[in-house]
PDB file of N, CA and C in Angstrom:
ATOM      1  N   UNK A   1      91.494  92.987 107.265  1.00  0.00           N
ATOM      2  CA  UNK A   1      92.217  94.089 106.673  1.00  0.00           C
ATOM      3  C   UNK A   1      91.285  94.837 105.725  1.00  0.00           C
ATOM      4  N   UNK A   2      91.187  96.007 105.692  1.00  0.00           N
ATOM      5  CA  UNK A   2      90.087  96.682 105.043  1.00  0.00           C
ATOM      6  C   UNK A   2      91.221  97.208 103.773  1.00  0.00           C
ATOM      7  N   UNK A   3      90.251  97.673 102.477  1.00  0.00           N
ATOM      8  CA  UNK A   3      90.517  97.893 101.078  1.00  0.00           C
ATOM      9  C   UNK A   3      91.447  98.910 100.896  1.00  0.00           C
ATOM     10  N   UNK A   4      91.424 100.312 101.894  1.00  0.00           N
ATOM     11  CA  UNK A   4      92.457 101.038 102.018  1.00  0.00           C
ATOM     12  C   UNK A   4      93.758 100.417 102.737  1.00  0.00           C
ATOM     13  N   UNK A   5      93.804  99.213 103.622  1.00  0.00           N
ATOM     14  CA  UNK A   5      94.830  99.077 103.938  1.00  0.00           C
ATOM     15  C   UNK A   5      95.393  98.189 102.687  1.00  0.00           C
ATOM     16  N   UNK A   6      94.656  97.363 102.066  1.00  0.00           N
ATOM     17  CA  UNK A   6      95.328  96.761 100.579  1.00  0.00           C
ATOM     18  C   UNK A   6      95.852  97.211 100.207  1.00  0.00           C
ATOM     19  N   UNK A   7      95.625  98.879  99.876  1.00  0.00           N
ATOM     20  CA  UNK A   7      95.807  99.690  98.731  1.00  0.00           C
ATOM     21  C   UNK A   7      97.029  99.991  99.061  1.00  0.00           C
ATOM     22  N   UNK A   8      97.187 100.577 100.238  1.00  0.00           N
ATOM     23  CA  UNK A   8      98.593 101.330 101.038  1.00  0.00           C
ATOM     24  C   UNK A   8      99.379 100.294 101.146  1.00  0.00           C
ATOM     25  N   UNK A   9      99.363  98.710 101.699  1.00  0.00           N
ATOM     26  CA  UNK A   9     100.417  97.716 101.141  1.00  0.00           C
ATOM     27  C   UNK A   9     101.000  97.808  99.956  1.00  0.00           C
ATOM     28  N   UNK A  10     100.079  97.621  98.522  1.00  0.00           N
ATOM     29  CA  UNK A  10     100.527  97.566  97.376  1.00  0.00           C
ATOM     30  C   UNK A  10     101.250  98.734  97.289  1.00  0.00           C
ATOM     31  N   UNK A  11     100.800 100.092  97.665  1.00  0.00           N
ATOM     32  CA  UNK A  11     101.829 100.813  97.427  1.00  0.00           C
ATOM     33  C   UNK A  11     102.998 101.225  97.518  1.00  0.00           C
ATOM     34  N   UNK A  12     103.186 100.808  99.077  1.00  0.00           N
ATOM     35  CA  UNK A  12     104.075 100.393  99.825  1.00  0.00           C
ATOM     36  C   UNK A  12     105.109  99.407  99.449  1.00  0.00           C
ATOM     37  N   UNK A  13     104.596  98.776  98.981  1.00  0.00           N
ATOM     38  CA  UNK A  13     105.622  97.257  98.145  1.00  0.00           C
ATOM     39  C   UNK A  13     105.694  98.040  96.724  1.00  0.00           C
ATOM     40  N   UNK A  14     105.453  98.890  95.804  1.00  0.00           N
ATOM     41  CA  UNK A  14     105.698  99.275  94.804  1.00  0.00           C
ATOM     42  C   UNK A  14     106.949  99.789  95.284  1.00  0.00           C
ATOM     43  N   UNK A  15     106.648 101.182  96.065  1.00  0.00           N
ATOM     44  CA  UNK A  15     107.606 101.855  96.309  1.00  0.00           C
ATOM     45  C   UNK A  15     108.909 101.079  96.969  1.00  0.00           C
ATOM     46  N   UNK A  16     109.163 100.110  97.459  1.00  0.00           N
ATOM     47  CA  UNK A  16     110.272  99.485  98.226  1.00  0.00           C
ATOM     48  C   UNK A  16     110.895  98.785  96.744  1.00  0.00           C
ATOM     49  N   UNK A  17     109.358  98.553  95.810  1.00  0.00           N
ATOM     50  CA  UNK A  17     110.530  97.601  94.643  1.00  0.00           C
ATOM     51  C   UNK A  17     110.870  98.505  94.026  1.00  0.00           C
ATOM     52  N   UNK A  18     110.911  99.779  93.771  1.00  0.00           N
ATOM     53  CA  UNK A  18     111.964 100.949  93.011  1.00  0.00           C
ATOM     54  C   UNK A  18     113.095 101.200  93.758  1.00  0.00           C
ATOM     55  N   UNK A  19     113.286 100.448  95.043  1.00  0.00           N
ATOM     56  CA  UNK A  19     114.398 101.005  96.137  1.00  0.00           C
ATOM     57  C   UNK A  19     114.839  99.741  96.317  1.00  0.00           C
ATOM     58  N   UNK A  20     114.205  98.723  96.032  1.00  0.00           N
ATOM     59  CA  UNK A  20     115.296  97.378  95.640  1.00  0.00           C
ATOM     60  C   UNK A  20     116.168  97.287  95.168  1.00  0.00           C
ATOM     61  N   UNK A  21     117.250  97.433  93.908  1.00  0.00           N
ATOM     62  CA  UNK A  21     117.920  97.318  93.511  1.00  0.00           C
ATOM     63  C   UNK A  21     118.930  97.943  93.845  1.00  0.00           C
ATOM     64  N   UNK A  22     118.573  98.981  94.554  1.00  0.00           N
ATOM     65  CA  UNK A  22     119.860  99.762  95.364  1.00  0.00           C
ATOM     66  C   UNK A  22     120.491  98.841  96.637  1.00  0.00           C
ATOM     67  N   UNK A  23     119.326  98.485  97.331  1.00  0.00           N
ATOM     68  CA  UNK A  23     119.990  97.693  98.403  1.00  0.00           C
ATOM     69  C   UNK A  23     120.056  96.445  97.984  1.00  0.00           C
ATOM     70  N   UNK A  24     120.148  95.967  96.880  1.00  0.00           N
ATOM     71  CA  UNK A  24     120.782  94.180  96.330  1.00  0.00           C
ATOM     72  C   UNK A  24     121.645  94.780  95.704  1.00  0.00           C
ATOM     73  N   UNK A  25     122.225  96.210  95.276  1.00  0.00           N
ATOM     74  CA  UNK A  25     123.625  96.184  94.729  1.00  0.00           C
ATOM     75  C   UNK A  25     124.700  96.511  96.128  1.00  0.00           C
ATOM     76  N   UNK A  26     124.211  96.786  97.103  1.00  0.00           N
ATOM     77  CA  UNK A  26     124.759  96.650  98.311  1.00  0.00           C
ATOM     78  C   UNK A  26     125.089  95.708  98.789  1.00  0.00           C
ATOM     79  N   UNK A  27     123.927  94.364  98.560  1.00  0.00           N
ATOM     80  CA  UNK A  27     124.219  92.995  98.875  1.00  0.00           C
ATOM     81  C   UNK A  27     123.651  93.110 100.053  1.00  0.00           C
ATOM     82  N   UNK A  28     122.201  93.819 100.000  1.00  0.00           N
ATOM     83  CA  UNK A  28     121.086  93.353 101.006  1.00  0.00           C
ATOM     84  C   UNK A  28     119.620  93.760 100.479  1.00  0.00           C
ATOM     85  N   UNK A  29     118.661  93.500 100.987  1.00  0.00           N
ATOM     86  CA  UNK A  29     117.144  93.863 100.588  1.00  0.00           C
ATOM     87  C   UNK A  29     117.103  94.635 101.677  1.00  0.00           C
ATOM     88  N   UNK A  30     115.168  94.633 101.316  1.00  0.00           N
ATOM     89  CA  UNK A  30     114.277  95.369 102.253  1.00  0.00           C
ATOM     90  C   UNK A  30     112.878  94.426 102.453  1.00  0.00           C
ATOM     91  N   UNK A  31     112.253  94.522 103.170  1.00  0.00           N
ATOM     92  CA  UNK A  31     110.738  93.794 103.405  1.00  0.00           C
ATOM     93  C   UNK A  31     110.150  94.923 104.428  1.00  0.00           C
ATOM     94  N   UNK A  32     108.466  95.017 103.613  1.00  0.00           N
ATOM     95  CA  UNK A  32     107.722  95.942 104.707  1.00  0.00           C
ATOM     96  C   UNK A  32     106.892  94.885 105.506  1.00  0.00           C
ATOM     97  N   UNK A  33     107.025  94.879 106.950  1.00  0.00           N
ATOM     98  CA  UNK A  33     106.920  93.968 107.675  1.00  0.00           C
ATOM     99  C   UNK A  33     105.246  93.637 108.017  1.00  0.00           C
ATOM    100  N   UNK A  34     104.936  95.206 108.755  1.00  0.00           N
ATOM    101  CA  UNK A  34     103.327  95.694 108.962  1.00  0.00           C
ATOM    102  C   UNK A  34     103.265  97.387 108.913  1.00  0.00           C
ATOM    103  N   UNK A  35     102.164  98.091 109.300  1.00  0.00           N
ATOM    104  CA  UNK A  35     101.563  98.999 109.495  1.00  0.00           C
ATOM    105  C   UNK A  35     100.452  98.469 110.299  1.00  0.00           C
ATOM    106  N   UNK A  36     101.057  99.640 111.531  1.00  0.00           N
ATOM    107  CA  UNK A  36      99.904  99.919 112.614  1.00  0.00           C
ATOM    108  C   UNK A  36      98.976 100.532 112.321  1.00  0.00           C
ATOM    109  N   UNK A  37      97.977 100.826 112.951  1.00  0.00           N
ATOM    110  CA  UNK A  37      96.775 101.865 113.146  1.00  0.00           C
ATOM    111  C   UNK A  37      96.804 103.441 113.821  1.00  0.00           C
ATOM    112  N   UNK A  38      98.236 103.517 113.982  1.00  0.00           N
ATOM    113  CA  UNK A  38      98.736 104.158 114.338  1.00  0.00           C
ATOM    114  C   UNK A  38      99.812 105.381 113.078  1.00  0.00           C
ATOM    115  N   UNK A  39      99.822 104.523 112.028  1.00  0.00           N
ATOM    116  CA  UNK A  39     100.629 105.016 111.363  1.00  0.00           C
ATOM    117  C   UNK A  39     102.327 104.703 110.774  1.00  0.00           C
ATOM    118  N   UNK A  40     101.937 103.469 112.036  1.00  0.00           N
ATOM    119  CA  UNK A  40     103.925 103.408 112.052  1.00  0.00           C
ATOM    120  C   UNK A  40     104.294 102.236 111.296  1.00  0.00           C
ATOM    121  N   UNK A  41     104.945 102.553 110.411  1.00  0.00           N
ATOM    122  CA  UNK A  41     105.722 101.064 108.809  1.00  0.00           C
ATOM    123  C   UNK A  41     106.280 100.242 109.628  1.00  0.00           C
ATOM    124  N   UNK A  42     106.665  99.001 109.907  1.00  0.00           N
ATOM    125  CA  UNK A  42     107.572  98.626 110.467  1.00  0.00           C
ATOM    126  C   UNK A  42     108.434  97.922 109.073  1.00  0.00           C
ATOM    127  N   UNK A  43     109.831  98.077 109.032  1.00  0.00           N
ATOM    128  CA  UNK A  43     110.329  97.673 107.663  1.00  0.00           C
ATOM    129  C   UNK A  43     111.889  96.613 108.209  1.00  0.00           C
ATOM    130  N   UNK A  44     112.057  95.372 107.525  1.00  0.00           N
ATOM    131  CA  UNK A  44     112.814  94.967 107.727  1.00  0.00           C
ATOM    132  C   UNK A  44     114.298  94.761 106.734  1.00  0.00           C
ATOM    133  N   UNK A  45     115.215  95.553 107.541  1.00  0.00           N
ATOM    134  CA  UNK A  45     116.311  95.073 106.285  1.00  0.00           C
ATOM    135  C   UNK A  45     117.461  94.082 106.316  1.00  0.00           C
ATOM    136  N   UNK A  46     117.948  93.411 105.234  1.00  0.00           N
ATOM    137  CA  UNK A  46     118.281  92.029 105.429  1.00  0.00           C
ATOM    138  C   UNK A  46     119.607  91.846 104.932  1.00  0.00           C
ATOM    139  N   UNK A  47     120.703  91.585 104.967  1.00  0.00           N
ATOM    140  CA  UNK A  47     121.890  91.085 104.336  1.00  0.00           C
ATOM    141  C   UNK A  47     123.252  92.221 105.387  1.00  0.00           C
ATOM    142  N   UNK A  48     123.709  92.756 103.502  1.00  0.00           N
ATOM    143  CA  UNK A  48     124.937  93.868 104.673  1.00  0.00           C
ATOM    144  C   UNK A  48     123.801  94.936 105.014  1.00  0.00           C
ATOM    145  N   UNK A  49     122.641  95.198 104.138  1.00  0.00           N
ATOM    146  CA  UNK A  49     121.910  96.222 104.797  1.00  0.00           C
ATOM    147  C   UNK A  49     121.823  96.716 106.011  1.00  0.00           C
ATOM    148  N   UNK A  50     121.276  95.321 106.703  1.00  0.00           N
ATOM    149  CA  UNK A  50     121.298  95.282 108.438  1.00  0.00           C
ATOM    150  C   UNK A  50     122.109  95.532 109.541  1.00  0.00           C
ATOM    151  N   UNK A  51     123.008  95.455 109.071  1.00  0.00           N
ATOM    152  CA  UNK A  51     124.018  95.865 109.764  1.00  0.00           C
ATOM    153  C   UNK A  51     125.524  97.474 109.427  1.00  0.00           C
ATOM    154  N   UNK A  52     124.714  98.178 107.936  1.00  0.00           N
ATOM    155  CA  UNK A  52     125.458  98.913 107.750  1.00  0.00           C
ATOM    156  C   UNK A  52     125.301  99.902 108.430  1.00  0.00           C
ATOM    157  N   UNK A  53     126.346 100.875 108.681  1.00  0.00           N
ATOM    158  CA  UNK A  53     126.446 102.054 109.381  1.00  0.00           C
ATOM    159  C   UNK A  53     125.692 102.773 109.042  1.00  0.00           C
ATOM    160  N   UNK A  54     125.099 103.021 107.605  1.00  0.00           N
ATOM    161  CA  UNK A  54     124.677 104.341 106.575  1.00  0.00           C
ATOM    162  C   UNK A  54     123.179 104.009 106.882  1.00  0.00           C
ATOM    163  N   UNK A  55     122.654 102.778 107.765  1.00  0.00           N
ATOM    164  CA  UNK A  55     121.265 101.993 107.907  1.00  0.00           C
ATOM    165  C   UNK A  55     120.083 102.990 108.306  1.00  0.00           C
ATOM    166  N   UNK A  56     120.418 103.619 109.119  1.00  0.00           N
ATOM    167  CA  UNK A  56     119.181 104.956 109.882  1.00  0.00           C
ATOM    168  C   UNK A  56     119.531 105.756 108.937  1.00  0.00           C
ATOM    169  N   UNK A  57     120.164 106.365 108.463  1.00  0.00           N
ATOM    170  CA  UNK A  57     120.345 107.525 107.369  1.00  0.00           C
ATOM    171  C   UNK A  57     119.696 106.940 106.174  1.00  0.00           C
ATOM    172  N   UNK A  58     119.744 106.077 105.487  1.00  0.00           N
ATOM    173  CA  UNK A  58     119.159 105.267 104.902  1.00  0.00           C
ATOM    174  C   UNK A  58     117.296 105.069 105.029  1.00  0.00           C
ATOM    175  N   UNK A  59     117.235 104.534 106.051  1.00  0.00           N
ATOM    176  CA  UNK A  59     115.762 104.772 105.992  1.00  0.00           C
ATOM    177  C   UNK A  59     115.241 105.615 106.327  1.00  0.00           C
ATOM    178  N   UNK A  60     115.532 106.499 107.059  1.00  0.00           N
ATOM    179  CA  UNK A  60     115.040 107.876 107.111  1.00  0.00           C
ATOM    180  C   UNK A  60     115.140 108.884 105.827  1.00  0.00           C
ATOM    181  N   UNK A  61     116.264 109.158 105.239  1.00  0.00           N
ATOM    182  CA  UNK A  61     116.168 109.942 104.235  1.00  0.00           C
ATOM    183  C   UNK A  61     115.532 109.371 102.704  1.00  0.00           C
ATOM    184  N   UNK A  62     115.933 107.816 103.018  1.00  0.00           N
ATOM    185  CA  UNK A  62     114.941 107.471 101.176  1.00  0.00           C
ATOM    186  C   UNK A  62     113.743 106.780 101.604  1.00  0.00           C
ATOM    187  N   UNK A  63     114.054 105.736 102.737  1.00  0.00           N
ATOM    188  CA  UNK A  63     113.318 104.669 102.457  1.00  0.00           C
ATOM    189  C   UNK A  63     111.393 105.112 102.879  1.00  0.00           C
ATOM    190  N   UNK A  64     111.768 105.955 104.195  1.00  0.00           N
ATOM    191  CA  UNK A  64     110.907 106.373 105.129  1.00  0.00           C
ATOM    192  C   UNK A  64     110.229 107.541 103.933  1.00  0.00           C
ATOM    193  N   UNK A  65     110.968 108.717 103.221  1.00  0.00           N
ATOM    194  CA  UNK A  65     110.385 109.358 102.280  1.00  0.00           C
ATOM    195  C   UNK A  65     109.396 108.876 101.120  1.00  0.00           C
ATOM    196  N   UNK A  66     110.190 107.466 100.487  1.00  0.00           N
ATOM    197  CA  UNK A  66     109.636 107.162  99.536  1.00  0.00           C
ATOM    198  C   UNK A  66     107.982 106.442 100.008  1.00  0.00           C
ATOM    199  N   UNK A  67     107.880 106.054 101.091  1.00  0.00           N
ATOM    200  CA  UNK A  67     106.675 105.406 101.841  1.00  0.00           C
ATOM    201  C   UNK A  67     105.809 106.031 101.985  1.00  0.00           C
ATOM    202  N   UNK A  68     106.017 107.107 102.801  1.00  0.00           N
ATOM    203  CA  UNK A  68     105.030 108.602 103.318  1.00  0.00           C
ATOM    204  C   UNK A  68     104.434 109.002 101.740  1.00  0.00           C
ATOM    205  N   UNK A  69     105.527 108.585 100.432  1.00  0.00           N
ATOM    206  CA  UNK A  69     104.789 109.787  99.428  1.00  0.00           C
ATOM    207  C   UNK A  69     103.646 108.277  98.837  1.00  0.00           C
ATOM    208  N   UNK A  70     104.081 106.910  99.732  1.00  0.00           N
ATOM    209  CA  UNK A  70     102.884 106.257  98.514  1.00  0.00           C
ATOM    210  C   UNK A  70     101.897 106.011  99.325  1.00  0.00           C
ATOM    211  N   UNK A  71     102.315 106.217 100.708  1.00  0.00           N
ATOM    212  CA  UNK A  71     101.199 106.211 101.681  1.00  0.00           C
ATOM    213  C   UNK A  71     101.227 107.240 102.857  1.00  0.00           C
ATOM    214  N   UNK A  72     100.334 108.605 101.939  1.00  0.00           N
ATOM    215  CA  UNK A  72     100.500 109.369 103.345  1.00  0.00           C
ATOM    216  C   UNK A  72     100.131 109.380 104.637  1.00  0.00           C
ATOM    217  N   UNK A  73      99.269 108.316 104.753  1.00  0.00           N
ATOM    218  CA  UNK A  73      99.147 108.264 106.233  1.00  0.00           C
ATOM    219  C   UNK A  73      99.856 107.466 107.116  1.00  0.00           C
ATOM    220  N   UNK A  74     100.632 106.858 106.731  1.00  0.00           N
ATOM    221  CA  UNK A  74     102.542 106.902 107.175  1.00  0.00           C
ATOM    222  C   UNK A  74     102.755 107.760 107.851  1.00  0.00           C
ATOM    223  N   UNK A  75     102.916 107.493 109.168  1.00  0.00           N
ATOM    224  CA  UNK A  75     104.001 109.286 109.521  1.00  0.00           C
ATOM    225  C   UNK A  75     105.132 108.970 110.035  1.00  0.00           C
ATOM    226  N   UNK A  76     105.488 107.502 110.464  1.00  0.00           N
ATOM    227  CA  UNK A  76     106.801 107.256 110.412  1.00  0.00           C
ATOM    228  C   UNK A  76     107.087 105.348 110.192  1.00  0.00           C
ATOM    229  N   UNK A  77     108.433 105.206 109.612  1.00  0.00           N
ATOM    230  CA  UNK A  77     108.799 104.402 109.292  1.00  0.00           C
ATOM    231  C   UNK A  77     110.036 103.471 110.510  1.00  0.00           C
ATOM    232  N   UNK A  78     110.178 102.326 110.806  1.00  0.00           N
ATOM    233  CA  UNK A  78     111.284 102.135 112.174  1.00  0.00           C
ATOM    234  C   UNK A  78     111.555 100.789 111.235  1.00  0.00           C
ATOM    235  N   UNK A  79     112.908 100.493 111.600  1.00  0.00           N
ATOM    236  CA  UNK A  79     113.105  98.915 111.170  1.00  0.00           C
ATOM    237  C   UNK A  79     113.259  98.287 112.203  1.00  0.00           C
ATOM    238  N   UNK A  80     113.328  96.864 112.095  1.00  0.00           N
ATOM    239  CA  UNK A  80     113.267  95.785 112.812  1.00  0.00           C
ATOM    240  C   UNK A  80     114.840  94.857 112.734  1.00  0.00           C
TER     241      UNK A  80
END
């Protein structure tokens, strides 16, 4: 794993722990799983998260935003 991909993890995990507490007052998390070479987050969400309706709206409008801004070479985010 090379030093820029360190960097873009840590950031990546920063940004998911400012968006933690939203989804544990839901009564689920989040985990960033990998990043391809390609660009693509793979992110896993866990509890009622996983199964809520609001789930794609959800990572597309915060989760997927907040990622791209800590790692722009992100260009898209998918869960697992």
């Amino acid at each position: 794993m090379s030093e820029q991909d360190r960097v873009a993890i840590g950031r990546i995990e920063e940004a998911l722990a400012e968006l933690r507490p939203f989804f544990e007052a839901d009564g689920g998390d989040i985990t960033l799983e990998s990043i391809s070479d390609e660009g693509i987050a793979t992110v896993k969400m866990h509890g009622a998260c996983r199964d809520c309706s609001m789930s794609e709206m959800t990572l597309k409008t915060g989760v997927e935003e907040a990622i791209k801004k800590a790692a722009p070479h992100v260009r898209e985010v998918v869960a697992v």
